[in-house]
N, C-alpha and C. Protein backbone atom coordinates (compact mmCIF):
# COMPACT_ATOMS: atom_id res chain seq x y z
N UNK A 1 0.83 -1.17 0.00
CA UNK A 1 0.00 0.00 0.00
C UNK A 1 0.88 1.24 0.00
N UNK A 2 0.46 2.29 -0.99
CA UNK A 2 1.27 3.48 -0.78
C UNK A 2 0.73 4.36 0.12
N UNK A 3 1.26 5.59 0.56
CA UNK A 3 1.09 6.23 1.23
C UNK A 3 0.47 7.45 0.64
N UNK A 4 -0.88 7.85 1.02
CA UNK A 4 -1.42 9.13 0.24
C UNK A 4 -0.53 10.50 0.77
N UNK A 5 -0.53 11.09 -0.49
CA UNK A 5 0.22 12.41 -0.21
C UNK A 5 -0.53 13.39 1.07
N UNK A 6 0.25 14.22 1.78
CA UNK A 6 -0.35 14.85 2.68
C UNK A 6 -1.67 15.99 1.95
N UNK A 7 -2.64 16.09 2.87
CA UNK A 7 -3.19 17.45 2.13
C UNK A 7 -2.63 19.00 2.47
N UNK A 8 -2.95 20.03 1.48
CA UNK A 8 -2.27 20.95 1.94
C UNK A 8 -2.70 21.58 3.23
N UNK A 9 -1.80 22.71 4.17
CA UNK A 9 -2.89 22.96 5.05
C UNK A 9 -3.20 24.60 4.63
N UNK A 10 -3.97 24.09 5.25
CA UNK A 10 -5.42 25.44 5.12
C UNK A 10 -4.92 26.13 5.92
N UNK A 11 -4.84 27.81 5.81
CA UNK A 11 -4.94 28.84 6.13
C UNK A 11 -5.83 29.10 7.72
N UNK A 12 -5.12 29.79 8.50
CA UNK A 12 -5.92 29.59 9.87
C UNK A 12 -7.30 30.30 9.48
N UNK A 13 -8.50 29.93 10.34
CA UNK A 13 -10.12 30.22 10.04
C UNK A 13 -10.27 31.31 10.40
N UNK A 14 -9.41 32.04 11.39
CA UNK A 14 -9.59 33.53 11.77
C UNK A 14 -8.89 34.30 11.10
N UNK A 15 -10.07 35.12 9.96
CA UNK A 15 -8.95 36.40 9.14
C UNK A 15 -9.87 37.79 10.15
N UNK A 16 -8.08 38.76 9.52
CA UNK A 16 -8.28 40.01 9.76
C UNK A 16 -9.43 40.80 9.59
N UNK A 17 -9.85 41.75 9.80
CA UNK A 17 -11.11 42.52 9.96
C UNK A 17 -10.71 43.24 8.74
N UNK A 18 -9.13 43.81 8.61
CA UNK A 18 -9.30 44.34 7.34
C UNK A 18 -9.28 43.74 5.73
N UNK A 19 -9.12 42.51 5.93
CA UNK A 19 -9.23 41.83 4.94
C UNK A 19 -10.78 41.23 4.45
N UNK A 20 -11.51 41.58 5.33
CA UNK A 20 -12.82 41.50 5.13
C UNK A 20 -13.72 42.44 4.38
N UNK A 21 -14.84 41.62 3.37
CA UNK A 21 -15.21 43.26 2.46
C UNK A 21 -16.40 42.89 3.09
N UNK A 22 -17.47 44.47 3.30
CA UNK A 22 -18.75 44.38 3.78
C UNK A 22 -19.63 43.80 3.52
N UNK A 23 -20.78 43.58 3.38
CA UNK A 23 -21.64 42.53 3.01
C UNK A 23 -22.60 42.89 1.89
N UNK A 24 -22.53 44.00 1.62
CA UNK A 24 -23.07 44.45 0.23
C UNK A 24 -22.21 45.40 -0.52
N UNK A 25 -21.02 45.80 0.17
CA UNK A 25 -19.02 45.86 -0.88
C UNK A 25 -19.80 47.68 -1.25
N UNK A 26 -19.51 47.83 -2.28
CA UNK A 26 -19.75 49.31 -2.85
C UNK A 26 -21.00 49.07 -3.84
N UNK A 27 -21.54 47.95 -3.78
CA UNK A 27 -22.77 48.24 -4.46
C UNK A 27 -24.27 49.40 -3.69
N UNK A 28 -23.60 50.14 -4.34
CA UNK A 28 -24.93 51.20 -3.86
C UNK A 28 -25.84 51.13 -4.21
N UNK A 29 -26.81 50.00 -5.38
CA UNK A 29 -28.36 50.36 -5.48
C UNK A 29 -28.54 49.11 -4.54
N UNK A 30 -27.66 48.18 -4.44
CA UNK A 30 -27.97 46.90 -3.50
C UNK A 30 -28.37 47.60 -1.82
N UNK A 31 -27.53 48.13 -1.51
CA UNK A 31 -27.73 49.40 0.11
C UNK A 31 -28.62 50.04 0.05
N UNK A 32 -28.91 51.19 -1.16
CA UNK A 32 -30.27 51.70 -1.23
C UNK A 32 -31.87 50.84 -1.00
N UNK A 33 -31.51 50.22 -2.45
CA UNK A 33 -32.82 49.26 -1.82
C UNK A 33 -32.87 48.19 -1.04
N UNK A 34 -31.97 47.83 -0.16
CA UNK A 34 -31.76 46.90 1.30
C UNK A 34 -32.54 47.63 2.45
N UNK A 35 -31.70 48.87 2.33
CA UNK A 35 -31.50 50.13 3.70
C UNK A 35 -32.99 50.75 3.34
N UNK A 36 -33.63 51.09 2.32
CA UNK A 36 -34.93 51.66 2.27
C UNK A 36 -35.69 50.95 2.56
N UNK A 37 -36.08 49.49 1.95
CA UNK A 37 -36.75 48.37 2.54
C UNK A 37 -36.83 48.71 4.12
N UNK A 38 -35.87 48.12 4.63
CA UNK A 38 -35.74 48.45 6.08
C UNK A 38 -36.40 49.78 7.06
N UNK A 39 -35.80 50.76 6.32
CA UNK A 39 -36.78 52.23 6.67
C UNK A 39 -38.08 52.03 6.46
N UNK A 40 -38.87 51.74 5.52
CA UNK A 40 -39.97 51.21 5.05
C UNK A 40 -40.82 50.45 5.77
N UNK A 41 -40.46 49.40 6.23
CA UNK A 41 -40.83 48.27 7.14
C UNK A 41 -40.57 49.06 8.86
N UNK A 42 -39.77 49.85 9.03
CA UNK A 42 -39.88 50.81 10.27
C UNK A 42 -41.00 51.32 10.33
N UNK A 43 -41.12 52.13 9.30
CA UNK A 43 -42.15 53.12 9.42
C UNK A 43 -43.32 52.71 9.37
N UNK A 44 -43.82 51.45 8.66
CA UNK A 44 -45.29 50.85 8.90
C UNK A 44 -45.29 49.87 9.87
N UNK A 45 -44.70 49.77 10.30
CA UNK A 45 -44.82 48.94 11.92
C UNK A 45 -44.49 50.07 12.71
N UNK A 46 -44.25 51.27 12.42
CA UNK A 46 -44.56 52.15 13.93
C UNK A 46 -45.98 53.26 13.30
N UNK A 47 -46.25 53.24 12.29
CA UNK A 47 -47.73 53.82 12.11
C UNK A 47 -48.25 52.58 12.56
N UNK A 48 -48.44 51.61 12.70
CA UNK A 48 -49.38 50.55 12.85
C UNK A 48 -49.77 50.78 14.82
N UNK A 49 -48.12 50.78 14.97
CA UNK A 49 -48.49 51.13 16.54
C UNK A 49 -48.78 52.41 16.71
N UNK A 50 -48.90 53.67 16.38
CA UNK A 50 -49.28 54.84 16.49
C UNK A 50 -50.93 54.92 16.05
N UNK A 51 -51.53 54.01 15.17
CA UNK A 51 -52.53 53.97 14.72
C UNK A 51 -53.82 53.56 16.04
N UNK A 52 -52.81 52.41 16.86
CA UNK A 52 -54.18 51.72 17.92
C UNK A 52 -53.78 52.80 19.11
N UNK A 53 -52.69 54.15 19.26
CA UNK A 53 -53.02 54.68 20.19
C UNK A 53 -53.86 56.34 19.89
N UNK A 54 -53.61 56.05 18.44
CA UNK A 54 -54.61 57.54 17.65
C UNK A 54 -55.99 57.04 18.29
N UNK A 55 -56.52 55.70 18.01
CA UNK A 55 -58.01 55.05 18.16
C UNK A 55 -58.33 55.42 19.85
N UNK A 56 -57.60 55.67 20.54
CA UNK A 56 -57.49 55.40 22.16
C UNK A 56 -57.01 55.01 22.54
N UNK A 57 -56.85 53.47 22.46
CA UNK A 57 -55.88 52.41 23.26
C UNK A 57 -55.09 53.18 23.86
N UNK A 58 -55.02 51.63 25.13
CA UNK A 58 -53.66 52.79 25.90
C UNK A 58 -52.44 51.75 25.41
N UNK A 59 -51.48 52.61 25.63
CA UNK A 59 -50.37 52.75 25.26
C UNK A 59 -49.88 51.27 26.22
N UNK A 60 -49.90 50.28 25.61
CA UNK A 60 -49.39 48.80 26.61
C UNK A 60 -48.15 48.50 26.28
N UNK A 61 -47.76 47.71 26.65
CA UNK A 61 -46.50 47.46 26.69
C UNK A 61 -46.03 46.34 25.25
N UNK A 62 -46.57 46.05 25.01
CA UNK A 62 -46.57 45.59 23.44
C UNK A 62 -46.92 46.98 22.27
N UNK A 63 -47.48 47.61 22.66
CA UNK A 63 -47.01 48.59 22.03
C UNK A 63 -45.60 49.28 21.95
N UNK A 64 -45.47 49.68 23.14
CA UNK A 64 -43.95 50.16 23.20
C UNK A 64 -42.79 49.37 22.70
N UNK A 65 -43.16 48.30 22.83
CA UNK A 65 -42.31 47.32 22.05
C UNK A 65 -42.11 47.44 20.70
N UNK A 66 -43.69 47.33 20.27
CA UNK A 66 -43.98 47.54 18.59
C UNK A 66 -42.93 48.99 18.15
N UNK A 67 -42.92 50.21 18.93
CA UNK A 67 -42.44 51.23 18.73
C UNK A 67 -40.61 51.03 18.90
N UNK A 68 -40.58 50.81 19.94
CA UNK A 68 -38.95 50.29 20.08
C UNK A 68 -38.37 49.37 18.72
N UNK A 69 -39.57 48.31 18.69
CA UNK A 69 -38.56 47.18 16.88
C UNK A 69 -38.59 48.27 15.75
N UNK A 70 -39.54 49.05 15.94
CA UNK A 70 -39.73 49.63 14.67
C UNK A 70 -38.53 50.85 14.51
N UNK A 71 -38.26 51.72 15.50
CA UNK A 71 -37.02 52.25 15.62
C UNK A 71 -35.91 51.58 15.68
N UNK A 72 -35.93 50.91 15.76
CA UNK A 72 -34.54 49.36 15.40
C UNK A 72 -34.28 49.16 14.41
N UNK A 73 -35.80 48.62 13.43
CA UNK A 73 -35.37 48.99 12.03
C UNK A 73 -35.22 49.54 10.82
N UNK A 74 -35.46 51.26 11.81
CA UNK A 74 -35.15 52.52 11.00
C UNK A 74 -33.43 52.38 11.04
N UNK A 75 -33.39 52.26 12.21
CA UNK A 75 -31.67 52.47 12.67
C UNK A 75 -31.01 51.57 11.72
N UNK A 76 -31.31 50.25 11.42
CA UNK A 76 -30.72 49.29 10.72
C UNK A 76 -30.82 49.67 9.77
N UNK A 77 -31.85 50.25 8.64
CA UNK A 77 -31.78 50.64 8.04
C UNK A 77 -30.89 51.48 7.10
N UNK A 78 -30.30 52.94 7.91
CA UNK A 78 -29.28 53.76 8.26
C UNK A 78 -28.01 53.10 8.23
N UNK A 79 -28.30 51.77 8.80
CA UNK A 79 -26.46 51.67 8.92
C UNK A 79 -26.46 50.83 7.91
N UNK A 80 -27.00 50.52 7.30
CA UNK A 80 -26.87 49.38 5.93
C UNK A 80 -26.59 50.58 4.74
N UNK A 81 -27.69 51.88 4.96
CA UNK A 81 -27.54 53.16 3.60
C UNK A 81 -26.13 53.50 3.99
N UNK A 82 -25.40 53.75 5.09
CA UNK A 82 -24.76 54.90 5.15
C UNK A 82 -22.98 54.23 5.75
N UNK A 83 -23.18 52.78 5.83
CA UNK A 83 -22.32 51.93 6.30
C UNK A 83 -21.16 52.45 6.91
N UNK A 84 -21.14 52.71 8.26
CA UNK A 84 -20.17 53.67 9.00
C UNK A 84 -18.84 52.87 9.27
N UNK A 85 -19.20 51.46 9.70
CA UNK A 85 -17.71 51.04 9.72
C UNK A 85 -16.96 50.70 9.09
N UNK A 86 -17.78 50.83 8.07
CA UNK A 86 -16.56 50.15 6.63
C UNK A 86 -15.59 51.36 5.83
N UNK A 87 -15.96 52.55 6.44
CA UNK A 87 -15.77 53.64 6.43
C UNK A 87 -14.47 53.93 6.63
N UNK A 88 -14.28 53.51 7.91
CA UNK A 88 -12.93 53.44 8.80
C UNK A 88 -11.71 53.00 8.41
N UNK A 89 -10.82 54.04 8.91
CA UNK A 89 -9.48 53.68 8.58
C UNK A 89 -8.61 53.46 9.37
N UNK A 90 -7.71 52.39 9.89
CA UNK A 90 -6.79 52.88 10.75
C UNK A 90 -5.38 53.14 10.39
N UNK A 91 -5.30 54.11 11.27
CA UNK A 91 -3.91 54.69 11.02
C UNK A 91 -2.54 54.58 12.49
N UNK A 92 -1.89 53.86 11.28
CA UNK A 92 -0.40 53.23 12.30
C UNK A 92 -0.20 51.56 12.84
């Protein structure tokens, strides 16, 4: 019996942060319409909760919730349009 050749080895599994490209790179209509989606889907899940406290309702705690996700994914939104850390440079 021969002996199978070794395999090569693989590269360690943890790379650098700067060798990493963002998750939608410089495509800007891909961010636009990702990041607007997102704004989009904010804003009608917090009219939806603004809607049952226009009617009266009181203000419950699933509401506030509803209001809190929905500002979550305005914010997400924002950082997908405007991608701040990929931004970054370090220097030295």
């Amino acid at each position: 019996m021969s002996n199978p050749t070794p395999l090569p080895e693989k590269s360690s599994p943890v790379t650098s942060e700067a060798t990493e490209k963002p998750m939608f790179g410089d495509c800007w209509s891909c961010r636009i319409l990702s990041g607007g989606g997102l704004l989009a889907s904010g804003g009608y899940v917090g009219m939806q909760a603004q809607r049952v406290m226009r009617l009266g309702g009181p203000a419950s705690m699933g509401t506030v919730a509803q209001l809190m996700f929905a500002a979550g994914l305005a914010a997400w939104g924002l950082v997908v349009i405007f991608d701040p850390v990929g931004k970054k440079t370090r220097i030295g």
